[in-house]
Protein backbone atom coordinates (compact mmCIF):
# COMPACT_ATOMS: atom_id res chain seq x y z
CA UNK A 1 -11.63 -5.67 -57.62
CA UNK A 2 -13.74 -4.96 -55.07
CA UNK A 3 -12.80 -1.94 -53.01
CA UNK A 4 -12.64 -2.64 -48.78
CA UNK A 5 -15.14 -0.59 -47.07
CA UNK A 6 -13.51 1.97 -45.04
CA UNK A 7 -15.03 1.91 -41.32
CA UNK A 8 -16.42 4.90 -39.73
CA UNK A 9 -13.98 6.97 -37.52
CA UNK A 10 -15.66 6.35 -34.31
CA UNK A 11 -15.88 2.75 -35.07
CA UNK A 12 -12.39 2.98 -35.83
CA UNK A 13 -11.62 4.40 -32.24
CA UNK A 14 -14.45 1.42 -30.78
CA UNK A 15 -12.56 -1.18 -32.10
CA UNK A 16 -8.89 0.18 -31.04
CA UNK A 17 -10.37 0.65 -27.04
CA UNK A 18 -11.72 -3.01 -27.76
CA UNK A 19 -8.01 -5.26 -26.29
CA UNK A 20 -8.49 -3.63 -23.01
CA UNK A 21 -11.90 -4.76 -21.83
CA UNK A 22 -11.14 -7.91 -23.32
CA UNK A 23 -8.00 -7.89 -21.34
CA UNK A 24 -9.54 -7.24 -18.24
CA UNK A 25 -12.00 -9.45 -18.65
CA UNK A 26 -9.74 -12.78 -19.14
CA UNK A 27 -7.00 -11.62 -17.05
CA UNK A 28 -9.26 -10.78 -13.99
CA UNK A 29 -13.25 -11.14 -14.27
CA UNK A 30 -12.34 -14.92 -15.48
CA UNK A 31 -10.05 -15.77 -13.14
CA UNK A 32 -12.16 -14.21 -9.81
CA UNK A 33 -15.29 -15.92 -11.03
CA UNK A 34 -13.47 -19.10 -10.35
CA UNK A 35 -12.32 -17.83 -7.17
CA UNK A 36 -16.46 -17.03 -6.34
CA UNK A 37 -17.33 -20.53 -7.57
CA UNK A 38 -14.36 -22.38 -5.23
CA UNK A 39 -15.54 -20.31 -2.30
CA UNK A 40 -18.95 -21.83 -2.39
CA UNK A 41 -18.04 -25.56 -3.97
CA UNK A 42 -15.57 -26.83 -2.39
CA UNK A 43 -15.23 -28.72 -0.09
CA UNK A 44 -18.98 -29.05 -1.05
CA UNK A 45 -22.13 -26.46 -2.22
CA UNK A 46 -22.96 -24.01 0.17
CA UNK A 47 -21.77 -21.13 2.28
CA UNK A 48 -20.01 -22.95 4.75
CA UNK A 49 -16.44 -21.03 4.27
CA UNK A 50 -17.95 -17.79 5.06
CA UNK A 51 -19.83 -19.04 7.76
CA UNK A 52 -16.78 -20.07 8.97
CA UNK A 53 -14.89 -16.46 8.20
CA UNK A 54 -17.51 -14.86 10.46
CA UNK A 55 -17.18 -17.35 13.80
CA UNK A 56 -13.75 -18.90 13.16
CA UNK A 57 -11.55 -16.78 15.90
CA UNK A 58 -8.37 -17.38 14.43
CA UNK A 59 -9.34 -15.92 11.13
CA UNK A 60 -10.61 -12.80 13.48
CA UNK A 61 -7.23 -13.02 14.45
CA UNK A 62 -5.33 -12.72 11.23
CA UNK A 63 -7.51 -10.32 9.77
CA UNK A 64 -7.34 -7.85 12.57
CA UNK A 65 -3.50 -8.21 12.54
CA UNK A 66 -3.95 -7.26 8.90
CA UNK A 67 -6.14 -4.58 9.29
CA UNK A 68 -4.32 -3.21 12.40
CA UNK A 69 -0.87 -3.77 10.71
CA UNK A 70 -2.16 -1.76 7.45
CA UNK A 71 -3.11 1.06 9.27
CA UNK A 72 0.64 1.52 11.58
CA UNK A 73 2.55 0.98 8.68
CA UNK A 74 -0.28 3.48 6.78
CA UNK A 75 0.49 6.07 9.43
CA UNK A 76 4.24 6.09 9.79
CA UNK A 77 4.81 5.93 6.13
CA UNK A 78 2.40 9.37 5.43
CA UNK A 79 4.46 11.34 8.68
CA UNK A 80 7.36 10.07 6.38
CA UNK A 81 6.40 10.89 2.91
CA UNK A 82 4.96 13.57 4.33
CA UNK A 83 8.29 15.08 5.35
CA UNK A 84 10.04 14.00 2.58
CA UNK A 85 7.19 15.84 0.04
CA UNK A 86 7.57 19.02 1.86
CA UNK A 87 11.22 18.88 1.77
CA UNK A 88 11.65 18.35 -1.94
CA UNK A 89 9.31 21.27 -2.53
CA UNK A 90 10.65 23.49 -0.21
CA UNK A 91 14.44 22.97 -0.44
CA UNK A 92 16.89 23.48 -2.88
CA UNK A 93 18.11 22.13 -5.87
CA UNK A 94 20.70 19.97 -4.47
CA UNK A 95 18.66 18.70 -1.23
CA UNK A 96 15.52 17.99 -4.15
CA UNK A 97 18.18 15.48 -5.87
CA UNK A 98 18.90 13.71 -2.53
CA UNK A 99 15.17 13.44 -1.99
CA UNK A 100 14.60 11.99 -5.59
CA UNK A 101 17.40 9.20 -5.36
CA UNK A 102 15.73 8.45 -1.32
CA UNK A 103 12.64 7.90 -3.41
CA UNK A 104 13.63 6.53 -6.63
CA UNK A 105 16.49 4.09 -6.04
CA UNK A 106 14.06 1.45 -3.97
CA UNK A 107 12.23 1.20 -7.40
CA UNK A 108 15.01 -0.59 -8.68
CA UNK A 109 15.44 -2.77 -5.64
CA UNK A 110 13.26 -5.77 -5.80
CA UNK A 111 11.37 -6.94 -2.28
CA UNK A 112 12.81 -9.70 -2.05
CA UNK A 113 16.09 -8.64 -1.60
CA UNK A 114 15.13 -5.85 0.50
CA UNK A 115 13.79 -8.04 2.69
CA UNK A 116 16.84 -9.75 2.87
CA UNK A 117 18.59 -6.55 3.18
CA UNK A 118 16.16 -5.31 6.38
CA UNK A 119 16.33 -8.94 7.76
CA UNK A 120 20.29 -8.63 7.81
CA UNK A 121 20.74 -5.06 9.07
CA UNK A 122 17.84 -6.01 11.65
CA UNK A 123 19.28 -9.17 13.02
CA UNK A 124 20.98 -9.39 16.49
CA UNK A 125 24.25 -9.47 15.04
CA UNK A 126 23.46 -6.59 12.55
CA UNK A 127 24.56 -3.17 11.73
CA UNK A 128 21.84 -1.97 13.44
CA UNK A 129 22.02 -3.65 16.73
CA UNK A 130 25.89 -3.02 16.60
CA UNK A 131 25.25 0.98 16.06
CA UNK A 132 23.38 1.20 19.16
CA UNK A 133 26.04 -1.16 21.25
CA UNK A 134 28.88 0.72 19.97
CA UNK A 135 26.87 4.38 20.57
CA UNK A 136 26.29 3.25 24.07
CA UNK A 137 22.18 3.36 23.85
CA UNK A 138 22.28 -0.76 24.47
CA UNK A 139 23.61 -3.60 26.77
CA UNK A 140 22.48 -5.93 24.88
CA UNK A 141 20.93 -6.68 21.23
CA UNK A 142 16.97 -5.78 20.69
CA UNK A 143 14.60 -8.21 18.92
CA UNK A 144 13.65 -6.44 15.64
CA UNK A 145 13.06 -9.90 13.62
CA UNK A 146 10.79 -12.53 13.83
CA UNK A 147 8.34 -10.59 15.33
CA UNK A 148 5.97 -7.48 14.09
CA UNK A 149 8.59 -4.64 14.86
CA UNK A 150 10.78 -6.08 11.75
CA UNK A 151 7.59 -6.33 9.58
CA UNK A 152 6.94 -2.38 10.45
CA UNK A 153 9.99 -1.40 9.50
CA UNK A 154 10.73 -3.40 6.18
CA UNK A 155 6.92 -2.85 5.07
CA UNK A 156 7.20 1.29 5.96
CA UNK A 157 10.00 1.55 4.29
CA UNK A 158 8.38 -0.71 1.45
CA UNK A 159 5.28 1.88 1.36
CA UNK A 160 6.76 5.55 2.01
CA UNK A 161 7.47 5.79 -2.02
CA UNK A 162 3.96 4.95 -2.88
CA UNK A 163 2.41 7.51 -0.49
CA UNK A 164 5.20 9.91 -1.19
CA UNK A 165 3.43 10.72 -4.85
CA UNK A 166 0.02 11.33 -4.08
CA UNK A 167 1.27 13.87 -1.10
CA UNK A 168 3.81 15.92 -3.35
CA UNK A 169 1.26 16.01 -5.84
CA UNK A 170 -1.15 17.09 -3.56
CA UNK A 171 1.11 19.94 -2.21
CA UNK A 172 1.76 21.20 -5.92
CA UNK A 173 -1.49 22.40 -6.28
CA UNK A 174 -1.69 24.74 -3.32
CA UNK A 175 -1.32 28.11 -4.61
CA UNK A 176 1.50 30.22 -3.03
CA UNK A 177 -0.07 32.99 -2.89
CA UNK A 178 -2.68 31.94 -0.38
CA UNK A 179 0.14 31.32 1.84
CA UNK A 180 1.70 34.54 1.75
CA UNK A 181 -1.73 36.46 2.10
CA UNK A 182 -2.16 34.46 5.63
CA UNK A 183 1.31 35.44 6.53
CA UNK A 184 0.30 38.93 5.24
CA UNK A 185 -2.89 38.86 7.75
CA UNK A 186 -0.15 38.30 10.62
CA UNK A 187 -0.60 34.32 11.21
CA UNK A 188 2.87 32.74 12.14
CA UNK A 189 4.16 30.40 9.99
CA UNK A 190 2.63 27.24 12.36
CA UNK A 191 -0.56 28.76 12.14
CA UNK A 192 -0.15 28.95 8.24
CA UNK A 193 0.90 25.33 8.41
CA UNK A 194 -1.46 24.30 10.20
CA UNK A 195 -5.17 26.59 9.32
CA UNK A 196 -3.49 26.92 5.62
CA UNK A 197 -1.11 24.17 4.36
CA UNK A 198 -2.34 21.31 5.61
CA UNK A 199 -6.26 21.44 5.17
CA UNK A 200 -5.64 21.73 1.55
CA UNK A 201 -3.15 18.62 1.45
CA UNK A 202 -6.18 16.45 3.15
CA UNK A 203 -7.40 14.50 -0.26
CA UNK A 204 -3.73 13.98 -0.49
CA UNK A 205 -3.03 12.61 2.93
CA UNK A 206 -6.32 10.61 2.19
CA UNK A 207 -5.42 8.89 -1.03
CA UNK A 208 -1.70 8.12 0.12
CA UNK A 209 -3.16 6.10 3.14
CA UNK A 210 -6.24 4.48 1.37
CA UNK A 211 -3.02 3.34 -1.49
CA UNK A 212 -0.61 2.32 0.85
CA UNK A 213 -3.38 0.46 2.85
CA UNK A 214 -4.50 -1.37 0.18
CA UNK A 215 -1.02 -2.26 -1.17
CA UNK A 216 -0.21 -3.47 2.61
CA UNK A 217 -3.29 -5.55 2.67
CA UNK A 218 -1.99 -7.77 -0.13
CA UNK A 219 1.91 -8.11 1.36
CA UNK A 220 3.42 -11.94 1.74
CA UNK A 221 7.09 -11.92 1.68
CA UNK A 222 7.91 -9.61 4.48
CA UNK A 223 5.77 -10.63 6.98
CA UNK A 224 6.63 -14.20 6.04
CA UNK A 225 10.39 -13.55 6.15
CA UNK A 226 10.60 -11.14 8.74
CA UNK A 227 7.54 -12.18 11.20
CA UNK A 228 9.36 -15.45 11.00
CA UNK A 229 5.83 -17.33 11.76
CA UNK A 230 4.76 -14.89 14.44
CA UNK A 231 2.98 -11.95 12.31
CA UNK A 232 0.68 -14.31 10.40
CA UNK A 233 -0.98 -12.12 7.97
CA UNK A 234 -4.27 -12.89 5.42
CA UNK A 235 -1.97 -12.90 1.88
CA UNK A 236 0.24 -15.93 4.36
CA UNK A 237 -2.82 -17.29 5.16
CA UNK A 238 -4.42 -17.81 1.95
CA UNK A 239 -1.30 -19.52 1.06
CA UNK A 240 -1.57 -21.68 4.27
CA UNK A 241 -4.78 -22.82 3.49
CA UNK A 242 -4.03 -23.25 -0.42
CA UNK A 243 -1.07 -24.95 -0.39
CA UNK A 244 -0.22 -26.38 2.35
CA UNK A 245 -4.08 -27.62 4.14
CA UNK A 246 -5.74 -27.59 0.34
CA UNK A 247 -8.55 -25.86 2.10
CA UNK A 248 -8.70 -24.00 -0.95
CA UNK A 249 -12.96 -22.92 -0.31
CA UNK A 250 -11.90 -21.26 2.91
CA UNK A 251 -8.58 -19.85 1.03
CA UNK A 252 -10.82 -18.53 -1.81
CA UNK A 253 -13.73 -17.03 0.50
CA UNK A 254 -10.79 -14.97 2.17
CA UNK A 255 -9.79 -13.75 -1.35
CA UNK A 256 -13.23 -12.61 -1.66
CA UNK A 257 -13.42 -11.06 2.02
CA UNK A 258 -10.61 -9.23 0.93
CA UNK A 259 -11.57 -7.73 -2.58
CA UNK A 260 -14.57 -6.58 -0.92
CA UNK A 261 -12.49 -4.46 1.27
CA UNK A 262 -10.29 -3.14 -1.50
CA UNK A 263 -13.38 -2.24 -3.29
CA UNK A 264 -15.06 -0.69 -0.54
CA UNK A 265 -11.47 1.28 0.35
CA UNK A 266 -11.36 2.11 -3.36
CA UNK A 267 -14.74 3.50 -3.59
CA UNK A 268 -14.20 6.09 -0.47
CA UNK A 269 -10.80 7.11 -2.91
CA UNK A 270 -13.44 8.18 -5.77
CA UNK A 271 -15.69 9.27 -3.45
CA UNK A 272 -13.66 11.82 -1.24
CA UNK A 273 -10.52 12.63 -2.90
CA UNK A 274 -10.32 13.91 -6.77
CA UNK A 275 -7.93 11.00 -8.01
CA UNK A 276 -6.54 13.37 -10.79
CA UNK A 277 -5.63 14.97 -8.45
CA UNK A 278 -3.34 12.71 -6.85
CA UNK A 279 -1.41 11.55 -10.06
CA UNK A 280 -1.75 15.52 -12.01
């Protein structure tokens, strides 16, 4: 019998990194290549659909919704996570625990039925409106659905989790002892904070907000539940024109708009933050 050739070791470890590429490459490369080759086809050859993204103003419209939605819900969920990352590393055991389920249980929630859940407690009718009647803040109930309020709230909520990993992370790595050697020098404990502490959370702050940007960028059901129509934004839109118009060129060159900008948001990540840092 003839004995099987055994293969060299790094070929070995070649051919066992092989699936992934692969994987990638019908799972994603395939599959946007069609979305490049709709974007200039159809409805015929040419670059008509982007011509179109650069004059069309309702397309300005939705994308600087997006963009300017993105960035709010960006903000408020870093002064959240924020808070909640300081806490947990500056608290006790107990308080650390009550952090950890704030964080963790939403994980096991899915969106949609948060959604749900926001679009209940938000309505007019809802706990929320009835806390402030009964507290005496209100007359009468406040319009937090079906407009961009709602969407906010559901998608900040949505988003502090995400940002809450790279901060904590982030704040792990600063080295005690620098802080007690500026308290040492006689700086308060604001001016530690703020001269100390927080310059050396800024590739934190800066990943959590490129992350949670480009996670809002790509959101559907809340705004379409909770915007109720109003807070049109470019995931809603693509649909629109996909399934609903069949404009699928101008559908597809908005897909492409868009990975540009992911790409483009991704490549300021590597370029000014140390991403193992964020996840380390």
């Amino acid at each position: 019998m003839k004995m099987i050739t055994r293969l060299p070791e790094h070929w070995q470890y070649r051919l066992l990194l092989w699936p992934l590429p692969v994987l990638l490459l019908l799972c994603y490369v395939v599959p946007f290549a069609g979305i490049i080759t709709w974007s200039v086809t159809l409805p015929e050859l040419g670059v008509d659909n982007y011509v179109r993204l650069a004059n069309d103003p309702s397309i300005h419209a939705v994308l600087w919704r997006t963009l300017y939605l993105c960035a709010i819900v960006g903000i408020c969920a870093l002064l959240l996570a924020f808070l909640m990352a300081y806490c947990w590393l500056y608290s006790s055991s107990r308080w650390q625990r009550w952090v950890e389920l704030c964080i963790f249980l939403p994980f096991f929630i899915s969106v949609l039925v948060r959604t749900f859940g926001w679009l209940v407690a938000l309505r007019n009718n809802g706990l929320v409106n009835g806390w402030l009647q009964d507290l005496g803040l209100i007359d009468s109930p406040l319009a937090l659905t079906r407009n961009t309020l709602g969407v906010i709230i559901a998608m900040v909520h949505f988003m502090v989790p995400f940002a809450f990993f790279p901060l904590l992370s982030s704040m792990r790595q600063i080295d005690d002892r620098v802080l007690l050697a500026a308290r040492g020098l006689g700086a308060s404990r604001t001016r530690v904070f703020i001269s100390v502490f927080l310059p050396q959370t800024l590739p934190g702050l800066l990943g959590a907000f490129i992350m949670v940007f480009v996670f809002c960028l790509g959101f559907f059901i809340i705004p379409a539940i909770l915007g109720g129509g109003s807070t049109l934004m470019a995931a809603e839109y693509v649909f629109l024109q996909m399934f609903q118009t069949y404009n699928w060129g101008i559908g597809a060159a908005l897909c492409v708009l868009m990975l540009v900008l992911v790409s483009m948001l991704v490549w300021l990540l590597m370029r000014f933050s140390r991403v193992e840092r964020l996840v380390g």
